[in-house]
Protein backbone atom coordinates (compact mmCIF):
# COMPACT_ATOMS: atom_id res chain seq x y z
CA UNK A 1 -7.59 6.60 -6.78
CA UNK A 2 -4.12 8.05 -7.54
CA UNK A 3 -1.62 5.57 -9.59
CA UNK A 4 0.75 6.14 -6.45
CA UNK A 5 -2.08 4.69 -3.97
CA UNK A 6 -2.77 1.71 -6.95
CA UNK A 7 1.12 0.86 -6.89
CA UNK A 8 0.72 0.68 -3.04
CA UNK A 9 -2.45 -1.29 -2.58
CA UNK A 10 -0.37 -3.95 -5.19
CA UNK A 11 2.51 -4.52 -3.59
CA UNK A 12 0.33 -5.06 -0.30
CA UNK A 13 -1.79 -7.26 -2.13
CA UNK A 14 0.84 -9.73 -3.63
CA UNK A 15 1.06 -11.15 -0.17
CA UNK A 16 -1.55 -9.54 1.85
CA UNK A 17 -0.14 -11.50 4.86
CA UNK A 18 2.69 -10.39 5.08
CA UNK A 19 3.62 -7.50 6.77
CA UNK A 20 5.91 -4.71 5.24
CA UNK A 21 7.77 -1.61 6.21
CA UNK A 22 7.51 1.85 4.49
CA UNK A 23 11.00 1.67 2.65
CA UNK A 24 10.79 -1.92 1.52
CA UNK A 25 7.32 -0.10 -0.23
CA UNK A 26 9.46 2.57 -1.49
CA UNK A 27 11.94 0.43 -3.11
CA UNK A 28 9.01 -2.14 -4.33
CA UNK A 29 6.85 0.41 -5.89
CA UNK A 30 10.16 3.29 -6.91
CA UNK A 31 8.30 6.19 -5.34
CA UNK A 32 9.44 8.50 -2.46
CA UNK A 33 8.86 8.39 0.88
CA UNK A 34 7.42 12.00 0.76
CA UNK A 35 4.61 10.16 -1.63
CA UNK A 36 4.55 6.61 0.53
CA UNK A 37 4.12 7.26 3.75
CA UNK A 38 0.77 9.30 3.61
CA UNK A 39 -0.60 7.07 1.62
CA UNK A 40 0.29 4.59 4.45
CA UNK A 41 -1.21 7.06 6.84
CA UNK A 42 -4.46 8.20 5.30
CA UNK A 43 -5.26 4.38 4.21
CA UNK A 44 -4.66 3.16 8.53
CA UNK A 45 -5.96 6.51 9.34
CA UNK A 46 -8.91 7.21 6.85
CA UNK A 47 -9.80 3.75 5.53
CA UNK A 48 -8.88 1.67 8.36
CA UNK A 49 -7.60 -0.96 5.54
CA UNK A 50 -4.01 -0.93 7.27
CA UNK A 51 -2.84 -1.75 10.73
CA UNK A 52 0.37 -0.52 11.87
CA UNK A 53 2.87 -1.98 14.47
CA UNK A 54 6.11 -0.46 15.97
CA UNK A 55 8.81 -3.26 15.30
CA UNK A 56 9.90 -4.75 19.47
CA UNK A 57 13.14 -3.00 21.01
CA UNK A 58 14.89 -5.79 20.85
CA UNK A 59 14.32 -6.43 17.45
CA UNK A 60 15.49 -3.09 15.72
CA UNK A 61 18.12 -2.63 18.15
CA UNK A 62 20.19 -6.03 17.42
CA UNK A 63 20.20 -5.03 14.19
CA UNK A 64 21.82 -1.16 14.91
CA UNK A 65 19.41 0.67 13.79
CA UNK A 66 15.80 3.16 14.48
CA UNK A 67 12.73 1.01 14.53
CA UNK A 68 10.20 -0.18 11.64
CA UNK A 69 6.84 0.59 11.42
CA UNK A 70 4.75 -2.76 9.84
CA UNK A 71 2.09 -2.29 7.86
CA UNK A 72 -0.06 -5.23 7.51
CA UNK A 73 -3.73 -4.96 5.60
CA UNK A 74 -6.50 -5.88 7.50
CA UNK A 75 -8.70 -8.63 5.98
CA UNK A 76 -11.42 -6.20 5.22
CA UNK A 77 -8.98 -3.61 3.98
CA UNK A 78 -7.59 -6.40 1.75
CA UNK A 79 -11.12 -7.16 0.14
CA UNK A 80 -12.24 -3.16 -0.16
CA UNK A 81 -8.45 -2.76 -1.82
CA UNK A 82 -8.73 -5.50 -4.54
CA UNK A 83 -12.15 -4.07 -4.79
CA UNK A 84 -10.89 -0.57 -5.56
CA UNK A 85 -7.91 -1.65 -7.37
CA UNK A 86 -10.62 -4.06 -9.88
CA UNK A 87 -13.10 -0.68 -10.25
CA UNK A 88 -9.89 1.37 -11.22
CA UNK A 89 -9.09 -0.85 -13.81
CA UNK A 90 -12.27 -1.26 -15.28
CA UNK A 91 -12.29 2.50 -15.12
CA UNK A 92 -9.28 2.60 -17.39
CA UNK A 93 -10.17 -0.17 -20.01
CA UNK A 94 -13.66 1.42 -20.70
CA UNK A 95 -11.59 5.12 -20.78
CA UNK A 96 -8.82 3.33 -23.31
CA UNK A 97 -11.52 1.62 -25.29
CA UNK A 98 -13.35 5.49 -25.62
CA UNK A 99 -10.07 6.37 -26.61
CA UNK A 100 -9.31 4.32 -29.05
CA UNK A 101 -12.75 4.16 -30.73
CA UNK A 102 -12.81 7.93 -31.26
């Protein structure tokens, strides 16, 4: 799992109910959309951990501007992501303890 996917599955994690667009995760996790937005897509797509909803009409155009796609994780997605998220950390203590005991 790529740090960029990690920073991702976080933010969506924090509140796993709540559902987020892809530049409020841009801003919340500093990376581009050109790095965001397939992760997005390959963990709806791929994983089926996300589900993704087109903002109404009526919402995006009171506020003047090109509709939001939600992401929201599913409740399996959000157990197989703090899953993932636990095994890459373990990952990286055992590597940083090899490290340092070398």
């Amino acid at each position: 799992m790529t740090l960029q996917t990690m920073l991702v599955l976080q933010v969506l994690l924090s509140d796993p109910a709540q559902r987020r667009y892809g530049l409020e995760l841009c801003e919340q996790t500093r990376q581009h959309p050109g790095t965001v937005y397939p992760i997005l897509a390959r963990l709806e797509r791929d994983f089926g951990w996300l589900e993704r909803h087109e903002e109404s009409r009526a919402e995006h155009l009171a506020e003047g501007r090109r509709a939001r796609h939600y992401y929201l994780l599913t409740d399996e997605g959000a157990v197989k992501a703090r899953a993932a998220l636990d095994r890459a950390e373990r990952s990286r203590t055992v590597t940083h303890l090899r490290t340092a005991t070398s």
